[in-house]
Protein backbone atom coordinates (compact mmCIF):
# COMPACT_ATOMS: atom_id res chain seq x y z
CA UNK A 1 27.46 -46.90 0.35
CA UNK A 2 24.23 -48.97 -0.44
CA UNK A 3 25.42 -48.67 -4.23
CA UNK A 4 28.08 -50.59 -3.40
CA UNK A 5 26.12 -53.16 -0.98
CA UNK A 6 24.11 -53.71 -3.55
CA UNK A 7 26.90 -54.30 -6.25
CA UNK A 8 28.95 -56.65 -3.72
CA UNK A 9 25.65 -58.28 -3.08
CA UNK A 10 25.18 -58.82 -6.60
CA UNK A 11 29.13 -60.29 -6.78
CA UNK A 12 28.22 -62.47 -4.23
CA UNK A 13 25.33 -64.16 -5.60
CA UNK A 14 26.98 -64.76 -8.85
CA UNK A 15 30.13 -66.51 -7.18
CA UNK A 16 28.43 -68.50 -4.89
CA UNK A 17 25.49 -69.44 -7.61
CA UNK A 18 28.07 -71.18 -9.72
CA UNK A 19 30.21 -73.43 -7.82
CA UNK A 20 28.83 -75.29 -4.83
CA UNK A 21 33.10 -75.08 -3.13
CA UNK A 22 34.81 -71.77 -2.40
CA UNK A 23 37.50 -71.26 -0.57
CA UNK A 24 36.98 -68.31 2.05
CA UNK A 25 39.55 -66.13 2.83
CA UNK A 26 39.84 -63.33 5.37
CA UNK A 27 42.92 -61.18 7.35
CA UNK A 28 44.14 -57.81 8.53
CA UNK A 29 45.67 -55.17 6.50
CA UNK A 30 47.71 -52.49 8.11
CA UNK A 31 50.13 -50.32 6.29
CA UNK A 32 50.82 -47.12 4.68
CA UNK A 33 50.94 -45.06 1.23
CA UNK A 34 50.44 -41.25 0.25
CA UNK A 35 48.15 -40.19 -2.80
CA UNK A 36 50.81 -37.54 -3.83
CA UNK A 37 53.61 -39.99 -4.75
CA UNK A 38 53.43 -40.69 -8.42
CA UNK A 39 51.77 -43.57 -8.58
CA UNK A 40 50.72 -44.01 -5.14
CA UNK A 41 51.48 -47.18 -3.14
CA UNK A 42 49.62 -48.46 -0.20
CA UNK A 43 51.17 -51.52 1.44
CA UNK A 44 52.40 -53.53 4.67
CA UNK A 45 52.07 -56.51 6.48
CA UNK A 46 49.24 -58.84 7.54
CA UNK A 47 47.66 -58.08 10.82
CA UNK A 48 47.19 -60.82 13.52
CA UNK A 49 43.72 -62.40 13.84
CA UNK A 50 42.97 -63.73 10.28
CA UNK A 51 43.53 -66.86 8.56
CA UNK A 52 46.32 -64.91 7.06
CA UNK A 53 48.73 -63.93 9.72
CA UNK A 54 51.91 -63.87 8.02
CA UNK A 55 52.39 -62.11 4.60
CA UNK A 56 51.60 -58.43 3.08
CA UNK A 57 49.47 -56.53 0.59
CA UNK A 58 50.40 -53.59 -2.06
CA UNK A 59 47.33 -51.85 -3.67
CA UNK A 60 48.53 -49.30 -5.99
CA UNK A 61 46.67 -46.45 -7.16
CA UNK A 62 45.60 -45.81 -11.12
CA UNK A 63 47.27 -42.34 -11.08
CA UNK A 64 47.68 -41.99 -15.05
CA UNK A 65 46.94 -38.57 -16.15
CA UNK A 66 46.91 -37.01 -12.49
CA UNK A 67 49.19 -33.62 -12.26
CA UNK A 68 52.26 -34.37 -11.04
CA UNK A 69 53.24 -30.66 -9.56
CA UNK A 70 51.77 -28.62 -6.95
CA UNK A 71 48.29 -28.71 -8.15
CA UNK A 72 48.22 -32.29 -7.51
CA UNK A 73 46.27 -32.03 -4.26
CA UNK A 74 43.30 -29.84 -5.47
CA UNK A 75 43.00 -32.13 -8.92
CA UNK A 76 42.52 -35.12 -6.56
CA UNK A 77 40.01 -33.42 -4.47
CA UNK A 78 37.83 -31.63 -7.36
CA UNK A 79 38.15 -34.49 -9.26
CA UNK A 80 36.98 -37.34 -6.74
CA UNK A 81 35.73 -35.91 -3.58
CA UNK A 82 33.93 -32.53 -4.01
CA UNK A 83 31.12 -33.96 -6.19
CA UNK A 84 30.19 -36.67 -4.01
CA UNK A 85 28.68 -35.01 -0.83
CA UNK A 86 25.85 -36.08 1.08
CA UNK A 87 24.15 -34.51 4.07
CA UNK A 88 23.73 -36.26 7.48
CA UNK A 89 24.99 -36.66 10.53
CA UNK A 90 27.56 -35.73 9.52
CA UNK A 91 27.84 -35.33 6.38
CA UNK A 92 30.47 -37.04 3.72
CA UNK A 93 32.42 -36.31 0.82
CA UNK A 94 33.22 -39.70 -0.63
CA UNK A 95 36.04 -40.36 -3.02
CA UNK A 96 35.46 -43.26 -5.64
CA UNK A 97 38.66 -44.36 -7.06
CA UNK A 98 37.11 -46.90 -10.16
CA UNK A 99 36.75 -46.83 -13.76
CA UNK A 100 33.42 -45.34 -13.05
CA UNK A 101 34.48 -42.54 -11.67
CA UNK A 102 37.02 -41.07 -13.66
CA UNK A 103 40.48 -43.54 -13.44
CA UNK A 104 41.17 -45.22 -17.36
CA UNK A 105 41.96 -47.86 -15.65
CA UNK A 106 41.10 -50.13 -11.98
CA UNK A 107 43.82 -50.07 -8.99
CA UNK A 108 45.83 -52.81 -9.24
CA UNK A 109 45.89 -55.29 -5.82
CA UNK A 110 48.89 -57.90 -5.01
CA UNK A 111 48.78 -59.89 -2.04
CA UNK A 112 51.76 -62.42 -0.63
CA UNK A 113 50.37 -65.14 1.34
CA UNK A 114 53.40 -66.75 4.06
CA UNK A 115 51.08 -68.41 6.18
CA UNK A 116 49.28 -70.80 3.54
CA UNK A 117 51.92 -70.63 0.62
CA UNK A 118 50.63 -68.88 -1.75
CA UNK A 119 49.53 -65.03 -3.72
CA UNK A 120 47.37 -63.47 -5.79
CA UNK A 121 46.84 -60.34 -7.72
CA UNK A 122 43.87 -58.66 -9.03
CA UNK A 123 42.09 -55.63 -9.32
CA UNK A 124 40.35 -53.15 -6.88
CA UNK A 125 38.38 -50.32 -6.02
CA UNK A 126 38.94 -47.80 -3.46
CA UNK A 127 36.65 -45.56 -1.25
CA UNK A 128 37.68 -42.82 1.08
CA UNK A 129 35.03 -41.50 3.60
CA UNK A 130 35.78 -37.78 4.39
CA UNK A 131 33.54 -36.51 7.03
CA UNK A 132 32.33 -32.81 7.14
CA UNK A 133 32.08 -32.66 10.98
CA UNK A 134 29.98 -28.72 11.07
CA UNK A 135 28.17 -30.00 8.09
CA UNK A 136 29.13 -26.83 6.49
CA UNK A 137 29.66 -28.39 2.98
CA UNK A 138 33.45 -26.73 3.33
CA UNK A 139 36.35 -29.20 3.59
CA UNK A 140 37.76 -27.54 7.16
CA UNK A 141 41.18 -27.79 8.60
CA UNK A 142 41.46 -31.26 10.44
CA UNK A 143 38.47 -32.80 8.76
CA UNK A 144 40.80 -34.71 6.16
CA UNK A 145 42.61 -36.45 8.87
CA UNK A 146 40.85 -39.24 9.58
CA UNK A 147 38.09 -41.23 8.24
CA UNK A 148 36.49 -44.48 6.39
CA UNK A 149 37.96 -46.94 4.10
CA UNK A 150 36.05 -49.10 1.43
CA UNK A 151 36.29 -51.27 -1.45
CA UNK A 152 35.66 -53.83 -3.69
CA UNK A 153 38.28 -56.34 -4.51
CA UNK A 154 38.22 -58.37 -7.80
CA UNK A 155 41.15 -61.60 -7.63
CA UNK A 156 42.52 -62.47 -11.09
CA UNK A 157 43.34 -66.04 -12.25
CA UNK A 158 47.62 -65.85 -11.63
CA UNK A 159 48.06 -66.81 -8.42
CA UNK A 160 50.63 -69.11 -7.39
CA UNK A 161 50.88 -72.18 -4.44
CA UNK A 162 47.61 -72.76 -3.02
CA UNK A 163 45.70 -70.03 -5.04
CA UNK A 164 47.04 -71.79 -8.62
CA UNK A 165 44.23 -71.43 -10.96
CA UNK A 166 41.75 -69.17 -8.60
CA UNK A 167 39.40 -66.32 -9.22
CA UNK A 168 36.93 -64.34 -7.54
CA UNK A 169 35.55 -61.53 -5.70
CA UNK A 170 35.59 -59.90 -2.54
CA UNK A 171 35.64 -56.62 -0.39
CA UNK A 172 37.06 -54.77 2.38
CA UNK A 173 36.35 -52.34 4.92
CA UNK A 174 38.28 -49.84 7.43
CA UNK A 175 39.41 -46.52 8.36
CA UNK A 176 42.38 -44.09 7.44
CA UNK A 177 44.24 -41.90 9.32
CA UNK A 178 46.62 -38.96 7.89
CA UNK A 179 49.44 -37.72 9.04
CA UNK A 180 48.38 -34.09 9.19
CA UNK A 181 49.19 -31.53 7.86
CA UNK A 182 51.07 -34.28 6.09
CA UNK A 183 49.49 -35.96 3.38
CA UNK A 184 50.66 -39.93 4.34
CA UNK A 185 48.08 -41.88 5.29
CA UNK A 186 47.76 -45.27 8.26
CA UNK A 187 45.21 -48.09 6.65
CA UNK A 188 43.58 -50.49 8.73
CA UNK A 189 41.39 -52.75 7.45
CA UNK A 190 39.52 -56.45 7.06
CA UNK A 191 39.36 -57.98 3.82
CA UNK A 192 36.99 -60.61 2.85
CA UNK A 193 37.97 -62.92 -0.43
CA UNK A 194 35.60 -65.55 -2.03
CA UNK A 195 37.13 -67.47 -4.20
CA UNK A 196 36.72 -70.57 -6.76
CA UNK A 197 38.75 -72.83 -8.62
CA UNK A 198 38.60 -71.03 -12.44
CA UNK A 199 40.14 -74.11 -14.40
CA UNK A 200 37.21 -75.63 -15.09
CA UNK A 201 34.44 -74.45 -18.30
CA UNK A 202 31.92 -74.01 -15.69
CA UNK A 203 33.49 -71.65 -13.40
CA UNK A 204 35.47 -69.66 -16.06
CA UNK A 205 31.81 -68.84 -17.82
CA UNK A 206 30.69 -67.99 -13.98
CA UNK A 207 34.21 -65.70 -13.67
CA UNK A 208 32.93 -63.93 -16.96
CA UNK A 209 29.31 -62.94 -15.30
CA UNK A 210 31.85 -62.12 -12.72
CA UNK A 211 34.19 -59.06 -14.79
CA UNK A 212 30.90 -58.35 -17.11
CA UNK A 213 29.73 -56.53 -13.56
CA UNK A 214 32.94 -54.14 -14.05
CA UNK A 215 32.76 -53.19 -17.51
């Protein structure tokens, strides 16, 4: 987690460095998706309470090269989760869904904005927060079921209405619940979105300091 404080931090300064305006953009995210459907699709609607209130979001996961069979489940876990444990109270397995951690390619992010008139699309990361509740460094029955949700959100240059011509960075946090023993999972979260106006020389050589931090 401070890894990625740090790297947001680092976002941050970059984007806000370059262009004195940004536009700040925050809402709700609740929905659904299940990381055994080939490719696996998070999305619903806004939640009240943001500056977004009427609209949705889709994040899909980069699934390419993941089993598609029965031994879907235990590639996931070996693959993402069992690796990343660290003690505490209690201690976590964490998932890392990125390009740095195994997927060819980033999770792809799509948002519709109602309220304001407008959406975007980008890239993001995703982190899943799986607590080991007898600190017994043994995923348990039940311990899957609920948890944290993290991630860092990267906004591409294609949006449309009042995003036309935007870029930028951003994050999000919140917590997952599954449906177990099913493996669907509930999302709620908050996601944060600075953005700038990209049309310009100077802020399309501050969105390249931008993607050089994700390469």
């Amino acid at each position: 987690m401070r890894a990625f404080m740090i790297v947001t931090a680092a976002l941050l300064m970059v984007a806000q460095a370059a262009v004195a305006e940004e536009t700040f953009v925050w809402f709700y995210g609740l929905g659904a998706g299940d990381f055994m459907n080939n490719p696996p699709v998070f999305t619903g609607p806004m939640d009240g309470g943001g500056m977004i209130t009427d609209g949705s979001w889709t994040i899909t996961i980069n699934d390419t090269g993941w089993p598609t069979d029965g031994t879907r489940y235990d590639y996931i876990w070996n693959t993402f989760f069992a690796g990343n444990y660290v003690p505490g109270t209690p201690s976590v397995w964490t998932g890392y869904f990125d390009t740095a951690h195994g997927l060819p390619a980033m999770n792809t992010i799509a948002i519709v904005d109602n309220t304001n008139g407008g959406t975007m699309s980008g890239v993001c990361s995703v982190q899943i927060e799986v607590q080991d509740m007898d600190n017994d460094m043994v995923l348990d029955e039940g311990e899957f079921c609920t948890g944290s949700l993290a991630g860092i959100v990267v906004i591409i240059r294609n949006g449309t209405g009042c995003y036309d011509g935007m870029c930028g960075t951003g994050n999000y946090y919140g917590t997952y619940v599954k449906a177990c023993p099913g493996t669907a999972e509930d999302w709620n979260f908050g996601m944060y979105l600075w953005l700038d106006d990209c049309s310009t020389p100077t802020e399309n050589t501050s969105w390249g300091s931008i993607k050089a931090l994700f390469q």
